[in-house]
Protein backbone atom coordinates (compact mmCIF):
# COMPACT_ATOMS: atom_id res chain seq x y z
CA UNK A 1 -11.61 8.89 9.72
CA UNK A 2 -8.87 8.15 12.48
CA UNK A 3 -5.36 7.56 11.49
CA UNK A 4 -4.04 8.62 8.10
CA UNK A 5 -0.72 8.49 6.69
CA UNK A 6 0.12 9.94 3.26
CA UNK A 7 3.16 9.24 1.43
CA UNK A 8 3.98 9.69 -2.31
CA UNK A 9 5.89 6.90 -4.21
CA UNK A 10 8.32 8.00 -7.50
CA UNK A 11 9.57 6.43 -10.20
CA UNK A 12 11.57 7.10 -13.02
CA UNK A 13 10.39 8.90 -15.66
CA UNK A 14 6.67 8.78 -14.53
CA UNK A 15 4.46 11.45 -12.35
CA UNK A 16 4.28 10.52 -8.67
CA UNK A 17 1.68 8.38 -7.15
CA UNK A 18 -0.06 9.97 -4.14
CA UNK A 19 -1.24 6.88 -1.68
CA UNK A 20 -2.94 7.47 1.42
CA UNK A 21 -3.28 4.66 4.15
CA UNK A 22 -6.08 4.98 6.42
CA UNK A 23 -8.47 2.98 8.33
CA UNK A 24 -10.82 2.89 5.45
CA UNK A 25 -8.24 1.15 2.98
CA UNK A 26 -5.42 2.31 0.86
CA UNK A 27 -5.83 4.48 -2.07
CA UNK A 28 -4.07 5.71 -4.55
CA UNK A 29 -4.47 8.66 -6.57
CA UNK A 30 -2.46 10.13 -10.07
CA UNK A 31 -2.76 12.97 -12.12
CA UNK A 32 -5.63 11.68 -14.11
CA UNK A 33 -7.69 9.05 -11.52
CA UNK A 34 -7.65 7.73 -8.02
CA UNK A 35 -9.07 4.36 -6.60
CA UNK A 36 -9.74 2.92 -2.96
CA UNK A 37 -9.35 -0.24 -1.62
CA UNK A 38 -10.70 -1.51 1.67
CA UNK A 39 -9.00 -3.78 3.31
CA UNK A 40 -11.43 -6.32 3.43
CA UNK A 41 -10.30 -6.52 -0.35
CA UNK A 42 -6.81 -6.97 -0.38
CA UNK A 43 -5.80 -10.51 -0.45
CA UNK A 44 -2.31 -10.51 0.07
CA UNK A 45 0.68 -8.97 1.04
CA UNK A 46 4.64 -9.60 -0.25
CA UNK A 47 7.48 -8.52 1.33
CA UNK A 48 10.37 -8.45 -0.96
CA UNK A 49 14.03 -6.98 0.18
CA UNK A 50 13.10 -3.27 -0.37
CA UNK A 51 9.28 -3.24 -1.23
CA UNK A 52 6.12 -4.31 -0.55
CA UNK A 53 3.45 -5.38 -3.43
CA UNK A 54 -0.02 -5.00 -2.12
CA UNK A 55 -2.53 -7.53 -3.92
CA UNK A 56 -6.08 -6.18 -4.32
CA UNK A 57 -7.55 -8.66 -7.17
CA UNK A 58 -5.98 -11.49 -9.33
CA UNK A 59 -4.09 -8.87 -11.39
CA UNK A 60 -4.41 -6.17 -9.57
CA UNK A 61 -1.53 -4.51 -7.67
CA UNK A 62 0.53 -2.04 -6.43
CA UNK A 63 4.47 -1.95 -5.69
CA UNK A 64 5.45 0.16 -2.43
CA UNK A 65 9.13 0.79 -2.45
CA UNK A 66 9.64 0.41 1.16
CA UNK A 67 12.41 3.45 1.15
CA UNK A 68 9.25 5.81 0.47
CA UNK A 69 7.27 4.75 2.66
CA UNK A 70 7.51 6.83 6.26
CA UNK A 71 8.19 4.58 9.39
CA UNK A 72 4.74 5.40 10.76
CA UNK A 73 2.84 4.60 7.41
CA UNK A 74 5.24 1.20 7.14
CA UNK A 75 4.17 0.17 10.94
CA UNK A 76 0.45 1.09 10.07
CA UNK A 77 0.02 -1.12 6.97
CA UNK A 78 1.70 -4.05 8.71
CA UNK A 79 -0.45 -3.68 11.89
CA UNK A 80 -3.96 -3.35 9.56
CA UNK A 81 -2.62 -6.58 7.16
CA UNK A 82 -2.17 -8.34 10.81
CA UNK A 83 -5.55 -6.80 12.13
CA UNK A 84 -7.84 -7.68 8.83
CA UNK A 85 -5.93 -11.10 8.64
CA UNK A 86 -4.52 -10.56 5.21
CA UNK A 87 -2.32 -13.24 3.38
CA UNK A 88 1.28 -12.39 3.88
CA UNK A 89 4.42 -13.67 1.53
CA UNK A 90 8.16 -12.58 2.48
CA UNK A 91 10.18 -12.97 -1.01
CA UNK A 92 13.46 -11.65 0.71
């Protein structure tokens, strides 16, 4: 499988989400269901001031709060969104 960097994201109120970033995709996993991506499929990338949003499908996302997301997992993502030539936005 090569590199993999696993990170769990909070929020308020809600259960964690687990996400794993690996040279296979991103997925994502909760309490009740999980989900892959490759990253052949995700077709864009936004960099706001403290997060990223990772667009897999018209409405499909997912917000990354860049202050849970280790250094090595951050530097990962951007170098596979640079490597698999994916559409990238900075918003701040």
């Amino acid at each position: 499988m090569g590199e993999a960097y696993e990170f769990k994201v909070n929020r308020a109120g809600r259960n964690g989400m687990s996400y794993v970033l690996s040279s296979q995709g991103v997925s994502r996993a909760s309490r009740y269901r999980s989900r892959i991506v490759p990253w052949e499929r995700i077709r864009t990338l936004w960099t706001l001031k403290n997060s990223f949003i990772l667009f897999y499908s018209d409405t499909g996302y997912w917000i990354l709060p860049e202050d849970q997301i280790p250094a090595a997992a951050r530097a990962f993502l951007l170098s596979k969104v640079q490597e698999v030539g994916i559409r990238t936005k900075s918003l701040g």
